[in-house]
Protein backbone atom coordinates (compact mmCIF):
# COMPACT_ATOMS: atom_id res chain seq x y z
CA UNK A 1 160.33 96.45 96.77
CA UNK A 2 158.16 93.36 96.25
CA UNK A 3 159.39 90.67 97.38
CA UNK A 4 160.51 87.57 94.91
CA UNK A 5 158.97 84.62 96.59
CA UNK A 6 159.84 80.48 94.48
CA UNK A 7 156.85 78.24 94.37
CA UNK A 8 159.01 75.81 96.26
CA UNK A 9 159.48 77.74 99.54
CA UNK A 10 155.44 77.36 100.44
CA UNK A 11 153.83 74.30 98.37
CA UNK A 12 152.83 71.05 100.13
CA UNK A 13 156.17 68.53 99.25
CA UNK A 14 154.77 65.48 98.21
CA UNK A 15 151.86 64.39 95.97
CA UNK A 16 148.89 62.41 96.93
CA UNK A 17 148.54 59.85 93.87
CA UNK A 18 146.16 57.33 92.39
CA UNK A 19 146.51 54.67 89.34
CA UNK A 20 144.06 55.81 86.51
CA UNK A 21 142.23 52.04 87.29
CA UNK A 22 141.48 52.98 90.87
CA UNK A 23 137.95 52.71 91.83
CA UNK A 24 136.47 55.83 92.75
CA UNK A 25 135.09 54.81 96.08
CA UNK A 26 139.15 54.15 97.02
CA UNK A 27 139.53 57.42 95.37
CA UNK A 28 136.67 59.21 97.97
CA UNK A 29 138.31 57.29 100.76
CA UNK A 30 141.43 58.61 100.33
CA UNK A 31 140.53 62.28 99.94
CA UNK A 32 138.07 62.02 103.05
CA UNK A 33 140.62 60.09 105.28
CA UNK A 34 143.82 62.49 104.22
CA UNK A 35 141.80 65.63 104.06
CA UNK A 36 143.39 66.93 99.98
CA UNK A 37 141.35 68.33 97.96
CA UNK A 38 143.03 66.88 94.76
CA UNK A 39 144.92 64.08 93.89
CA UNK A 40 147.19 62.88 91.05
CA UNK A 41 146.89 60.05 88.35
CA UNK A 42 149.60 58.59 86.81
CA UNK A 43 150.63 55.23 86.05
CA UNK A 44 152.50 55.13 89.07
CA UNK A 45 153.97 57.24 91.63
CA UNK A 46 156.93 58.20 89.85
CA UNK A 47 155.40 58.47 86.75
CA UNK A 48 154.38 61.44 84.73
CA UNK A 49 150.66 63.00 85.31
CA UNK A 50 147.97 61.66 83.18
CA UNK A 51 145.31 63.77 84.81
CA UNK A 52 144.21 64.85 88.07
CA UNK A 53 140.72 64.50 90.18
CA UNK A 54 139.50 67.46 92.84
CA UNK A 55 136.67 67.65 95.13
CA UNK A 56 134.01 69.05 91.77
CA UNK A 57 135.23 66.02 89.88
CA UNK A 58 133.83 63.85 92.70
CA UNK A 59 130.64 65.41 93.63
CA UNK A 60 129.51 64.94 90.38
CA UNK A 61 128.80 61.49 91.09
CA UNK A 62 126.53 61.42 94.34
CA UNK A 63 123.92 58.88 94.38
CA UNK A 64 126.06 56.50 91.83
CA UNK A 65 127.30 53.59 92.40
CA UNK A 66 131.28 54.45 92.59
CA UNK A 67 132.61 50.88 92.76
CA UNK A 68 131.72 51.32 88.66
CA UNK A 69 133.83 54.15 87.87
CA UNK A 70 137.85 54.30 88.01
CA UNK A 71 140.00 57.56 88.57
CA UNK A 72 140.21 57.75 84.56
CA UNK A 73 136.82 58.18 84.51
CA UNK A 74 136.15 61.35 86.34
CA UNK A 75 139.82 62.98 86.17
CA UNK A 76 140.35 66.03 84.35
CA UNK A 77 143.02 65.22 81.87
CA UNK A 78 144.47 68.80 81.27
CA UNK A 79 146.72 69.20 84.11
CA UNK A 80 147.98 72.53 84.82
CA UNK A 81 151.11 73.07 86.87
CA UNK A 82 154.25 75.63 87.83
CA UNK A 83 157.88 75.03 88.35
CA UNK A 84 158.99 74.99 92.09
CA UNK A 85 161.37 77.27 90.22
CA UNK A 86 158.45 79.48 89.03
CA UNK A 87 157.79 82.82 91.18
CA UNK A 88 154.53 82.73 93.41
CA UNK A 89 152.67 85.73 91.20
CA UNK A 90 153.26 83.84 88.04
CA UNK A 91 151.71 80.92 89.56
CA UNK A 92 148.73 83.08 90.83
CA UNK A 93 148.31 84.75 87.89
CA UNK A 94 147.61 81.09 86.01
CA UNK A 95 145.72 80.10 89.06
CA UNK A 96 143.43 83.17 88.14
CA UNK A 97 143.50 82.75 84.68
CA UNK A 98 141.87 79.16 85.12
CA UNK A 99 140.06 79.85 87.44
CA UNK A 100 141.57 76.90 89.69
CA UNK A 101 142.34 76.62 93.61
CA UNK A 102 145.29 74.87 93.29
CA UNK A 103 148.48 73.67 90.80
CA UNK A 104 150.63 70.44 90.77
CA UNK A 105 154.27 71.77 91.33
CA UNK A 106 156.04 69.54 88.33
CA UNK A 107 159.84 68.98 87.95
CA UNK A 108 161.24 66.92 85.47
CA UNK A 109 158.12 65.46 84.38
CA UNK A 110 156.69 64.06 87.84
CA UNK A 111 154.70 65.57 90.59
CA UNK A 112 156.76 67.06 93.27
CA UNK A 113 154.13 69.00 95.43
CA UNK A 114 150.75 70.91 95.30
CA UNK A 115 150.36 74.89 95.74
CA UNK A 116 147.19 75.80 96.55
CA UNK A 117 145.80 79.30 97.32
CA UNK A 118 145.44 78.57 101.22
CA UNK A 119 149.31 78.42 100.74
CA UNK A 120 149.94 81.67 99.30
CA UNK A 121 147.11 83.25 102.05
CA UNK A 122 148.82 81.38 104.63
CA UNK A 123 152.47 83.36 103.12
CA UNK A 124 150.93 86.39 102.47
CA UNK A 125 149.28 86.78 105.96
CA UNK A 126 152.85 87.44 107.99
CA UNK A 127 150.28 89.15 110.56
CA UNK A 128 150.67 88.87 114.37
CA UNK A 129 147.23 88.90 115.01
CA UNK A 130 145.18 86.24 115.80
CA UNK A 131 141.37 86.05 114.87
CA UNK A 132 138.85 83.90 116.97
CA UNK A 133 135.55 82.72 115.70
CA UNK A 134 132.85 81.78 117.91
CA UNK A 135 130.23 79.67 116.68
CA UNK A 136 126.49 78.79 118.58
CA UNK A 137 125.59 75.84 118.09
C-alpha cells in the first residue's frame, strides 16, 4: 500500500520574501547569501503572494545594471502553490505538469513554506546507503 504522505510533513517552514519595490541587486544578494532558489513577493511578509522570482528569472539579467530593476520587474506573477494539506503526488503531479522545481505551500492566503523536488528526493530516498563522490581537481 502506498503510502499517504501531507505536503506539510517535508516542505521548508518558512518563506524567504521580498517587497515588489526591492531592487534586484538586494534581491541577488539575498538568494546568493541564503542559498534559495526562489523567493516570494508580496506587499509584506504576511501578506498574500503577488508573484514570485527563481534563479531563471534572475539570470536573465546578466550584464544589466540591477540597481534599475525592482522584484516586480522580473517576478513571475502566476504563482502556483499546494496546500500543506495537499498529498505529496498531487503536488508532484502539478510540479510536472508545469514543468517547475518547486511550489509555495499557501494556507489561508499567505506563504507558509516552499516544497521543492530535492524535498520529495530527500523523502523518497529512505535508503541506508551512503554514496561518495570524488572529484580531481
Amino acid at each position: 500500500m502506498a503510502k499517504k504522505t501531507h505536503v506539510w510533513s517535508i516542505m521548508h517552514k518558512g518563506v524567504i520574501t521580498c517587497h515588489p519595490d526591492t531592487p534586484l541587486d538586494e534581491v541577488v544578494r539575498v538568494m546568493a547569501d541564503t542559498g534559495v532558489h526562489g523567493m516570494a513577493v508580496a506587499e509584506h511578509e504576511e501578506g498574500q503572494l503577488l508573484g514570485t522570482i527563481s534563479h531563471m528569472d534572475v539570470i536573465k539579467f546578466w550584464n544589466e545594471d540591477l540597481e534599475k530593476y525592482t522584484a516586480k520587474d522580473v517576478m513571475t506573477p502566476k504563482v502556483i502553490s499546494v496546500s500543506p494539506d495537499d498529498l505529496i503526488e498531487d503536488a508532484i503531479k502539478i510540479m510536472l505538469e508545469h514543468h517547475i522545481h518547486r511550489v509555495f505551500v499557501v494556507k489561508d492566503g499567505r506563504a507558509v513554506g516552499v516544497l521543492s523536488t530535492t524535498d520529495i528526493i530527500r523523502e523518497m530516498r529512505g535508503s541506508k546507503w551512503t554514496w561518495y563522490m570524488s572529484v580531481d581537481i
